[in-house]
PDB file of N, CA and C in Angstrom:
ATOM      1  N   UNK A   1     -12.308 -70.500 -33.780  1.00  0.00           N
ATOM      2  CA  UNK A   1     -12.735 -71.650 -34.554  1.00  0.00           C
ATOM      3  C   UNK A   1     -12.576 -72.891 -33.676  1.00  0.00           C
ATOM      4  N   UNK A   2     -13.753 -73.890 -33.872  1.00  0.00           N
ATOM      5  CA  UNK A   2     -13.492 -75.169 -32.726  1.00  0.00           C
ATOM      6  C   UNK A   2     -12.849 -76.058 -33.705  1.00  0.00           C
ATOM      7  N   UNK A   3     -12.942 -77.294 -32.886  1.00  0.00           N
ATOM      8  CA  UNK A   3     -12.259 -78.725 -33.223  1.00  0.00           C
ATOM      9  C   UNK A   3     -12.749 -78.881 -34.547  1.00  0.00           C
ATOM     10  N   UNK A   4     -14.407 -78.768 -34.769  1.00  0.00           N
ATOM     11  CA  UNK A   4     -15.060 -79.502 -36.141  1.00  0.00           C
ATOM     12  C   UNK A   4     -14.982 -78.519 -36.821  1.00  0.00           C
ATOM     13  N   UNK A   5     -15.029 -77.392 -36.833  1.00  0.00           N
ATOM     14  CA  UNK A   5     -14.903 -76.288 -38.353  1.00  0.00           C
ATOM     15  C   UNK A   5     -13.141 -76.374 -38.634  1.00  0.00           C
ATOM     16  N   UNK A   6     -12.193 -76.654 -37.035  1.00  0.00           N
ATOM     17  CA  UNK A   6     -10.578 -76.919 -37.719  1.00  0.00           C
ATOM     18  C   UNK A   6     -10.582 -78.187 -38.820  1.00  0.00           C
ATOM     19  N   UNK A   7     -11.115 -79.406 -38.848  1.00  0.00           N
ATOM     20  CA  UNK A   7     -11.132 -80.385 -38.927  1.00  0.00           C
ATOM     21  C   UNK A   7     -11.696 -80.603 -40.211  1.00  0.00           C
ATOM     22  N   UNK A   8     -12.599 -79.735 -40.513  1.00  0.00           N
ATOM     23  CA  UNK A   8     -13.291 -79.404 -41.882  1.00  0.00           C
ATOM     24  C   UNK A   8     -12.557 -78.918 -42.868  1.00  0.00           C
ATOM     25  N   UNK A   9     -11.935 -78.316 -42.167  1.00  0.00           N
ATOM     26  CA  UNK A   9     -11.156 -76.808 -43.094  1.00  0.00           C
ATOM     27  C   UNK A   9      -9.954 -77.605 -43.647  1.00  0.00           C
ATOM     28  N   UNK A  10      -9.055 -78.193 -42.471  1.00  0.00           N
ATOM     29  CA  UNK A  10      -8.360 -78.829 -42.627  1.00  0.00           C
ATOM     30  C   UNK A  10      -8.559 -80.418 -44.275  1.00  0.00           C
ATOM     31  N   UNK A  11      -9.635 -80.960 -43.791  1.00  0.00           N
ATOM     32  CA  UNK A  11     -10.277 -82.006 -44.700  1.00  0.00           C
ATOM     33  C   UNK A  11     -10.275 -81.323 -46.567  1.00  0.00           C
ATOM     34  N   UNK A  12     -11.041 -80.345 -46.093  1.00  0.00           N
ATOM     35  CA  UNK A  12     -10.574 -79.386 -47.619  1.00  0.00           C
ATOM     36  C   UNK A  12      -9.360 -79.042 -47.716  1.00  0.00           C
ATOM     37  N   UNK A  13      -8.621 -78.390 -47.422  1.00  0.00           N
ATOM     38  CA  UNK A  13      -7.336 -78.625 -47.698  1.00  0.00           C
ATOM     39  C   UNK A  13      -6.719 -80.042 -48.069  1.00  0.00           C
ATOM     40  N   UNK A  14      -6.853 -81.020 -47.702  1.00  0.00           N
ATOM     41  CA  UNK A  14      -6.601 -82.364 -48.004  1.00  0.00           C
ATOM     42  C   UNK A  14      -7.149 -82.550 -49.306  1.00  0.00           C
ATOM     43  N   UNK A  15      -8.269 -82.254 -49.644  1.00  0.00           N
ATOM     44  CA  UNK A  15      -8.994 -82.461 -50.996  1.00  0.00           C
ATOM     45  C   UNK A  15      -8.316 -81.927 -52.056  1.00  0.00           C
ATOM     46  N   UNK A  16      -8.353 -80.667 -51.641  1.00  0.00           N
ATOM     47  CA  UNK A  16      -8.059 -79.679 -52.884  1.00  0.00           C
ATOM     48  C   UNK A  16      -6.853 -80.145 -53.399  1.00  0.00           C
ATOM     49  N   UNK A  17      -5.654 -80.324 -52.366  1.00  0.00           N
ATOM     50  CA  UNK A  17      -4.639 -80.765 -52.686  1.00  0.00           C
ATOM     51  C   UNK A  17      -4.250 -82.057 -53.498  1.00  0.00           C
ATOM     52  N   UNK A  18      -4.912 -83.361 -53.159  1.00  0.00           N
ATOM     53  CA  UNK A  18      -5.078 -83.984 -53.744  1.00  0.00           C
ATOM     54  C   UNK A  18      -5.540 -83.757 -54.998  1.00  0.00           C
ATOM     55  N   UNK A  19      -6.233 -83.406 -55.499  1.00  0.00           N
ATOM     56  CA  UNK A  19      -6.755 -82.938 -56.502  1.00  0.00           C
ATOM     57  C   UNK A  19      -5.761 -82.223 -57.407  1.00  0.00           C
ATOM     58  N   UNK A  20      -5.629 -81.371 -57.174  1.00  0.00           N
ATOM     59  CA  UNK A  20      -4.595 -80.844 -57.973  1.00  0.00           C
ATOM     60  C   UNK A  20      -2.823 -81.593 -57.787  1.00  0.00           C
ATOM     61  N   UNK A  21      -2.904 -82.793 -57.118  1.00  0.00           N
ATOM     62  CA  UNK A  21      -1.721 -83.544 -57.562  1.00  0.00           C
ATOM     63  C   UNK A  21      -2.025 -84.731 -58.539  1.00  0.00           C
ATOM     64  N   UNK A  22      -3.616 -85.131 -58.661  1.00  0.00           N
ATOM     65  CA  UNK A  22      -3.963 -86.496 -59.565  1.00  0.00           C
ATOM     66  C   UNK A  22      -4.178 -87.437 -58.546  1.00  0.00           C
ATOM     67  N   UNK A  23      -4.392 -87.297 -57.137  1.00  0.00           N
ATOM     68  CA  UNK A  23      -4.714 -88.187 -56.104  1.00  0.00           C
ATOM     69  C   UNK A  23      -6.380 -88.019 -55.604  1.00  0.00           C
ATOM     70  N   UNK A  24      -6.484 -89.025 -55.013  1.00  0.00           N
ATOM     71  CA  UNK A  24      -7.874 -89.194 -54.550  1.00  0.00           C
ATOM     72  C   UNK A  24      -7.368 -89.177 -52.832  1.00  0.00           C
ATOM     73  N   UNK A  25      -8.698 -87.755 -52.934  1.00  0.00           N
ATOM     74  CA  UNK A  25      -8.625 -87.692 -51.409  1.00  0.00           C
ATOM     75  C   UNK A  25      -8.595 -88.291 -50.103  1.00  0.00           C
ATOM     76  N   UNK A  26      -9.340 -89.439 -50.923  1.00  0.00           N
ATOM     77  CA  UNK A  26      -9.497 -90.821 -49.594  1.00  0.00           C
ATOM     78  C   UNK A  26      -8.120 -91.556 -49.405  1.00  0.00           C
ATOM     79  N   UNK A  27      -7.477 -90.999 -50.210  1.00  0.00           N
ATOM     80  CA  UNK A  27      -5.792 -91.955 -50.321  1.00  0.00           C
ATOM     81  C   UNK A  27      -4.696 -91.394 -49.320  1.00  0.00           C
ATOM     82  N   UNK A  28      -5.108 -90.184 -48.962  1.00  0.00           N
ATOM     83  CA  UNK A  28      -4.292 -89.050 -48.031  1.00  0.00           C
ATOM     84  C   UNK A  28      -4.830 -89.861 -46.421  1.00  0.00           C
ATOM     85  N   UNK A  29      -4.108 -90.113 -45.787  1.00  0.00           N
ATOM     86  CA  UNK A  29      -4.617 -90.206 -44.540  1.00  0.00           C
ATOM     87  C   UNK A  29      -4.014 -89.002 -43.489  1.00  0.00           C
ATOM     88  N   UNK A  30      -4.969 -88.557 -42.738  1.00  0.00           N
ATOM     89  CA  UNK A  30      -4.491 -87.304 -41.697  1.00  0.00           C
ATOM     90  C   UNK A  30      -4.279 -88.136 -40.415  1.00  0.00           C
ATOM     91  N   UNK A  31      -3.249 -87.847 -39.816  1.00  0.00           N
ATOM     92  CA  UNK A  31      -2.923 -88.452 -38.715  1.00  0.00           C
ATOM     93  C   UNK A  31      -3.091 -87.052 -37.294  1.00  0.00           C
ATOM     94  N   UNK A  32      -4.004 -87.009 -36.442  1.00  0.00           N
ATOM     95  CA  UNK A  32      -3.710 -85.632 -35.498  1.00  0.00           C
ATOM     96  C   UNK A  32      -3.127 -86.136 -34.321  1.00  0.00           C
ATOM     97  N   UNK A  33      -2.145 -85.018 -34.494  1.00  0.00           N
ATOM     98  CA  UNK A  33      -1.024 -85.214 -33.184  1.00  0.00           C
ATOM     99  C   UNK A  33      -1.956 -84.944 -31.601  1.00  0.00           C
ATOM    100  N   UNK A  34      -1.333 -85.352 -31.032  1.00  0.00           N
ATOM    101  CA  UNK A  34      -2.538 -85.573 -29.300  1.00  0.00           C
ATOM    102  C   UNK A  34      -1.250 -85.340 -28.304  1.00  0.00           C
ATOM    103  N   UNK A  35      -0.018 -84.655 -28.833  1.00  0.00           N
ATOM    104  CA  UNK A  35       0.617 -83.868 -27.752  1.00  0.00           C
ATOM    105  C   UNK A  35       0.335 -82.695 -27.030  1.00  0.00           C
ATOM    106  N   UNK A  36      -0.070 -82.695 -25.449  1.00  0.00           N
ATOM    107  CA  UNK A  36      -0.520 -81.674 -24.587  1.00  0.00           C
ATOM    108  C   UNK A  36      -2.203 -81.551 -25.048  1.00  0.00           C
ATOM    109  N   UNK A  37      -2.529 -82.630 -25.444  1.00  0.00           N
ATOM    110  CA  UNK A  37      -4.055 -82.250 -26.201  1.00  0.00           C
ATOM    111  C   UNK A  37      -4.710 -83.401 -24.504  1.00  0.00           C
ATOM    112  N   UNK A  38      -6.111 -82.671 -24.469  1.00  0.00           N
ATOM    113  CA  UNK A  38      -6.853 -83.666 -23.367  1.00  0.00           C
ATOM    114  C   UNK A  38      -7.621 -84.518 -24.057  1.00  0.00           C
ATOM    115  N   UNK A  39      -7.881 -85.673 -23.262  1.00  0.00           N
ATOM    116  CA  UNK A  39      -8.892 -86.295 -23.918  1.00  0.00           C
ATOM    117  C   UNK A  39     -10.248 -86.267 -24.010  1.00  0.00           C
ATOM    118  N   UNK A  40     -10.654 -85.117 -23.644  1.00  0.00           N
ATOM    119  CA  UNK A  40     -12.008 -84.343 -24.016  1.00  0.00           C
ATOM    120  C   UNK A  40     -11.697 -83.952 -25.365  1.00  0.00           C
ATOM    121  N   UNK A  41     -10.559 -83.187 -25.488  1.00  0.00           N
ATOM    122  CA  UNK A  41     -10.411 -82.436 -26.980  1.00  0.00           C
ATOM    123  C   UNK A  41     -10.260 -83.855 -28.376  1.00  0.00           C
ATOM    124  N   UNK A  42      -9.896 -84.795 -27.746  1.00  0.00           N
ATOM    125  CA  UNK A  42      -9.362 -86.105 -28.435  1.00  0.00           C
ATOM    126  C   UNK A  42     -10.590 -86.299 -28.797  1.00  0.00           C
ATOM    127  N   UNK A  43     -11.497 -86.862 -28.187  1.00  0.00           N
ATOM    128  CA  UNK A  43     -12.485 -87.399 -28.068  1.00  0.00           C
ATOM    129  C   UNK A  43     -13.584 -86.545 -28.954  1.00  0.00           C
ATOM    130  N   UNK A  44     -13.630 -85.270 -29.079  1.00  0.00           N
ATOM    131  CA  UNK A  44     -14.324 -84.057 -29.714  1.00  0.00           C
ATOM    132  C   UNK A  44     -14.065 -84.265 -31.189  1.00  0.00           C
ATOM    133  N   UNK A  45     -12.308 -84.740 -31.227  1.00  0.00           N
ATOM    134  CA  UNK A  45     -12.262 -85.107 -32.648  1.00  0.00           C
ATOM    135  C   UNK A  45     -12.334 -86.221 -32.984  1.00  0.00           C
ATOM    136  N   UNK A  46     -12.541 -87.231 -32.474  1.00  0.00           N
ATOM    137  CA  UNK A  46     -13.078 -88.496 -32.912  1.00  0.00           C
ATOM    138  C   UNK A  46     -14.626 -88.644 -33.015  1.00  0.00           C
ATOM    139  N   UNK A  47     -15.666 -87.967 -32.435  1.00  0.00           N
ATOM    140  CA  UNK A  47     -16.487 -87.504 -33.035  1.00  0.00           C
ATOM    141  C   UNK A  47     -16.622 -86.606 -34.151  1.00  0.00           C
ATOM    142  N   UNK A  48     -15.714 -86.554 -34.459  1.00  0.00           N
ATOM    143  CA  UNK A  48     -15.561 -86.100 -35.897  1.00  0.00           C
ATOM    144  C   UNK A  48     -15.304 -86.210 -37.366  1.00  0.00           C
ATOM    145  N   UNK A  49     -15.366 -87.889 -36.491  1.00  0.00           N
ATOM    146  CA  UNK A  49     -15.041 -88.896 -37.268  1.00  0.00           C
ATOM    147  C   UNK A  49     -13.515 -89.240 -37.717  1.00  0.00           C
ATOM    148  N   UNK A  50     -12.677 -88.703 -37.032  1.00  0.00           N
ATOM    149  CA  UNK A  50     -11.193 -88.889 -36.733  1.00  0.00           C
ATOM    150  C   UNK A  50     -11.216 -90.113 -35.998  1.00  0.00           C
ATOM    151  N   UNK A  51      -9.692 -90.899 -36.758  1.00  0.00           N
ATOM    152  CA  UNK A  51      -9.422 -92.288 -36.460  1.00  0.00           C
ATOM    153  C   UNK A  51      -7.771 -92.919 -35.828  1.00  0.00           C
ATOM    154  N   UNK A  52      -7.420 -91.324 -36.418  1.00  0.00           N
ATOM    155  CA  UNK A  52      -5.794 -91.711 -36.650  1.00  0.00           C
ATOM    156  C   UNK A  52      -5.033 -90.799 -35.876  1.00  0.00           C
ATOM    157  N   UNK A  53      -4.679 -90.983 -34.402  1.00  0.00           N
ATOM    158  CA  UNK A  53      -4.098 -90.017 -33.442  1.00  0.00           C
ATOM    159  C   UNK A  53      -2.343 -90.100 -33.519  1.00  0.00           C
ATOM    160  N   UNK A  54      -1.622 -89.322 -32.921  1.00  0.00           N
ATOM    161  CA  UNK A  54       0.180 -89.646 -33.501  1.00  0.00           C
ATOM    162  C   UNK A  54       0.040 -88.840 -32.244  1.00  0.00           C
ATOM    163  N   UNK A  55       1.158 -89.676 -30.916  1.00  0.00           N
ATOM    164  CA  UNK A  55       1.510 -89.187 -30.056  1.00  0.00           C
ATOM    165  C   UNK A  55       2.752 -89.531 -29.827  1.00  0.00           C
ATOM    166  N   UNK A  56       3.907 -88.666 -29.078  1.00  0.00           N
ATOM    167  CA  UNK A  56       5.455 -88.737 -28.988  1.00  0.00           C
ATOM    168  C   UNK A  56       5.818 -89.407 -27.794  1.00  0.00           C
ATOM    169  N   UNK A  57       5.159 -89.525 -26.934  1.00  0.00           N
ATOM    170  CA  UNK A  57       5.446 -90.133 -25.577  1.00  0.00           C
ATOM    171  C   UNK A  57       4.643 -91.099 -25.467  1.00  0.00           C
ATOM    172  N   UNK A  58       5.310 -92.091 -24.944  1.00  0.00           N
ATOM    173  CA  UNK A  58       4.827 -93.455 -24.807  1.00  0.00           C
ATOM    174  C   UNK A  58       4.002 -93.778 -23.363  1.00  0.00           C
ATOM    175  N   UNK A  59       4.567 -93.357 -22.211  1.00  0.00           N
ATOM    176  CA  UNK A  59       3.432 -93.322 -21.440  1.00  0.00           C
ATOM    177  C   UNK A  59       2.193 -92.284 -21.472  1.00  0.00           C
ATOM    178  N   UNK A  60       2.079 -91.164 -22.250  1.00  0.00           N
ATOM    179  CA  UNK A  60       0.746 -90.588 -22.676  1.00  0.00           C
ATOM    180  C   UNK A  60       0.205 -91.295 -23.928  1.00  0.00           C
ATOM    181  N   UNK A  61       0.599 -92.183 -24.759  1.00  0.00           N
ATOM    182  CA  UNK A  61       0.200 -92.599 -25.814  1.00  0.00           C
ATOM    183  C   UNK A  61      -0.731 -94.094 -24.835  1.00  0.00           C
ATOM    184  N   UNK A  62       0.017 -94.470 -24.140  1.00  0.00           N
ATOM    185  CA  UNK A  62      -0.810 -95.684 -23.104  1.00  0.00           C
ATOM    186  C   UNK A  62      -1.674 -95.509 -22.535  1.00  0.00           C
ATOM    187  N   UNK A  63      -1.203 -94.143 -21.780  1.00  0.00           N
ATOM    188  CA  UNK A  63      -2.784 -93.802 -20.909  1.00  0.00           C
ATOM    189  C   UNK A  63      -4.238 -93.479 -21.461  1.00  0.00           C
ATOM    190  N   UNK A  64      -3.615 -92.358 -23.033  1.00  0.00           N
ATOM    191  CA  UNK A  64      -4.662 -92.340 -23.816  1.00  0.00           C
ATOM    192  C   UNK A  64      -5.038 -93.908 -24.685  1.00  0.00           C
ATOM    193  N   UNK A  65      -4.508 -94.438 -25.189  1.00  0.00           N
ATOM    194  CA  UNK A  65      -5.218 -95.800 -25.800  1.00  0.00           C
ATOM    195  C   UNK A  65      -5.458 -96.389 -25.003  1.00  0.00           C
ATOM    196  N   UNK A  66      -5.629 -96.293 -23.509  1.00  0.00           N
ATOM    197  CA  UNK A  66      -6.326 -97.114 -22.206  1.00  0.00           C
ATOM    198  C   UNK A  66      -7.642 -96.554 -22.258  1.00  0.00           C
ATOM    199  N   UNK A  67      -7.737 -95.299 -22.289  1.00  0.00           N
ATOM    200  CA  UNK A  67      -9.010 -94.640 -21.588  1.00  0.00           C
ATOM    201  C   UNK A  67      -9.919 -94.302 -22.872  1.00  0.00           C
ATOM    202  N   UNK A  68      -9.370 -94.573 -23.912  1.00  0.00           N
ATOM    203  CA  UNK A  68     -10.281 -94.276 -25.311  1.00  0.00           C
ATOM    204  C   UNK A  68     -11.039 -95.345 -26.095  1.00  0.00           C
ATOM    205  N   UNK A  69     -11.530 -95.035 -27.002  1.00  0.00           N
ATOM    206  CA  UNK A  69     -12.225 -96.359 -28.043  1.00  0.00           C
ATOM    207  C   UNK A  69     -11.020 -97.112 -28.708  1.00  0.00           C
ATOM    208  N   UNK A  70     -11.311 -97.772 -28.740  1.00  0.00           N
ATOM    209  CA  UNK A  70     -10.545 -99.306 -29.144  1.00  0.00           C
ATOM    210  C   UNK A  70     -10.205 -98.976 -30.557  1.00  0.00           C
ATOM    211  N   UNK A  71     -11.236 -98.455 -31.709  1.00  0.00           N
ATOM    212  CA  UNK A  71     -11.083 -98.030 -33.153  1.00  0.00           C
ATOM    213  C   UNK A  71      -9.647 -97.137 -33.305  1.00  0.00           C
ATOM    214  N   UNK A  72      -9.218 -96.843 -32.060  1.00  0.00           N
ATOM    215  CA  UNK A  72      -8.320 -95.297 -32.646  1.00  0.00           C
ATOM    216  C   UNK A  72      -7.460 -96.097 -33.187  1.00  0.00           C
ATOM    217  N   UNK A  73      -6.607 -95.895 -34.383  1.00  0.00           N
ATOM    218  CA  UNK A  73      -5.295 -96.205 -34.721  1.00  0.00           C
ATOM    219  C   UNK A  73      -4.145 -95.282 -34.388  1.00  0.00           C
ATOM    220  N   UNK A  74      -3.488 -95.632 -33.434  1.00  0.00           N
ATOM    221  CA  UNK A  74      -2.530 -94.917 -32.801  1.00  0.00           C
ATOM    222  C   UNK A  74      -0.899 -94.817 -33.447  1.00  0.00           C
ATOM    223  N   UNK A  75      -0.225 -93.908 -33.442  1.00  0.00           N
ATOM    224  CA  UNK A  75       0.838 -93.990 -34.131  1.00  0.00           C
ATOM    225  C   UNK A  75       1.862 -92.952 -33.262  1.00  0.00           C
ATOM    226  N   UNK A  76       3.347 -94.071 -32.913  1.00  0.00           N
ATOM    227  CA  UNK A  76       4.250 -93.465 -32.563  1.00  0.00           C
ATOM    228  C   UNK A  76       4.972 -92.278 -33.661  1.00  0.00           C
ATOM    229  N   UNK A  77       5.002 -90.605 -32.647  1.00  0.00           N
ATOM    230  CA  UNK A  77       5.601 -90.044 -33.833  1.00  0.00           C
ATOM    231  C   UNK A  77       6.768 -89.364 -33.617  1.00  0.00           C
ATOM    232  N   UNK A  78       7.923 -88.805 -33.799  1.00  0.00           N
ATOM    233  CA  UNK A  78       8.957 -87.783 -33.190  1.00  0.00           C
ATOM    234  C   UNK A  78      10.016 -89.108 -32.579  1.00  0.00           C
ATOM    235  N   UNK A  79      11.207 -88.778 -32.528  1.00  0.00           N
ATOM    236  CA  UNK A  79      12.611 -88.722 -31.560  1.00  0.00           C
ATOM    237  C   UNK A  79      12.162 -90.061 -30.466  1.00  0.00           C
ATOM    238  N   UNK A  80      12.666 -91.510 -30.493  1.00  0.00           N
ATOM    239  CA  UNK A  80      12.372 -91.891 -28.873  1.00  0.00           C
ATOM    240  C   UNK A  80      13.660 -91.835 -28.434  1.00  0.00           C
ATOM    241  N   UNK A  81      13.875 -91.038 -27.323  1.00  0.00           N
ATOM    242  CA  UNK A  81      14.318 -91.365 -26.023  1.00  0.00           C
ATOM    243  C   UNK A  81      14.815 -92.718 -25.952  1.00  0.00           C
ATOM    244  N   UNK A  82      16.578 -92.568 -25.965  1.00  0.00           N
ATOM    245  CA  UNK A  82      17.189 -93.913 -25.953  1.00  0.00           C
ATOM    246  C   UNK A  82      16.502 -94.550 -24.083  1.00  0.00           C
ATOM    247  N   UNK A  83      16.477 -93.406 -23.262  1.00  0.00           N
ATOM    248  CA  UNK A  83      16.233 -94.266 -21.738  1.00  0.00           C
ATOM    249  C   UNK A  83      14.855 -94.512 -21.844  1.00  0.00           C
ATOM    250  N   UNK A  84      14.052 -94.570 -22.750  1.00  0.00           N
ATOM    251  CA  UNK A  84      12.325 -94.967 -22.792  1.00  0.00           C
ATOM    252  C   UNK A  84      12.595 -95.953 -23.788  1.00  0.00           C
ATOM    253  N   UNK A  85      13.141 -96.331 -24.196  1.00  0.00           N
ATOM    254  CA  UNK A  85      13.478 -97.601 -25.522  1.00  0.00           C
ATOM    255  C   UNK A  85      13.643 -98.780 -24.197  1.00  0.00           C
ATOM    256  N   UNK A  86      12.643 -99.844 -24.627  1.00  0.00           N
ATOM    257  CA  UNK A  86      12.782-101.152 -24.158  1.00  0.00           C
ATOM    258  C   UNK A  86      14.534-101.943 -24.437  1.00  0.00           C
ATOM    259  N   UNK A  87      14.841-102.617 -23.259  1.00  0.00           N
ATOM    260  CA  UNK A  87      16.159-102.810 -23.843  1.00  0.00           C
ATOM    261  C   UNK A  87      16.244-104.304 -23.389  1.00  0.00           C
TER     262      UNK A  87
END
């Protein structure tokens, strides 16, 4: 299965669920993690109309919001590293 039938499948699952809690699906936001992911594969899912990437490392979270579309909303996710914490 590729990126857009995961991404689909996934999206229904989001629905259904909603649904059967009394929520509206558009209220769920999916955030996809972009650890060890390339930015071909990134990019595959942002043609997919994916907006919302969550990466754990801060210099791969830079390099990717350098080299990507400006739209992504990026989000720190996981554990930081007290020696990667600005001090």
């Amino acid at each position: 299965m590729g990126i857009k039938e995961n991404i689909e499948k996934i999206l229904s699952n989001v629905a259904d669920a909603a649904k059967k809690s009394g929520r509206k699906p558009e209220d769920i936001k999916l955030i996809a993690v972009t650890k060890n992911v390339s930015q071909e594969k990134i990019m595959e899912a942002y043609n997919c109309g994916l907006r919302r990437f969550g990466e754990n490392r801060i210099a791969e979270l830079e390099l990717k919001k350098s080299s990507l579309p400006d739209d992504i909303e990026w989000h720190m996710i996981g554990h930081l590293q007290s020696n990667k914490a600005f001090k």
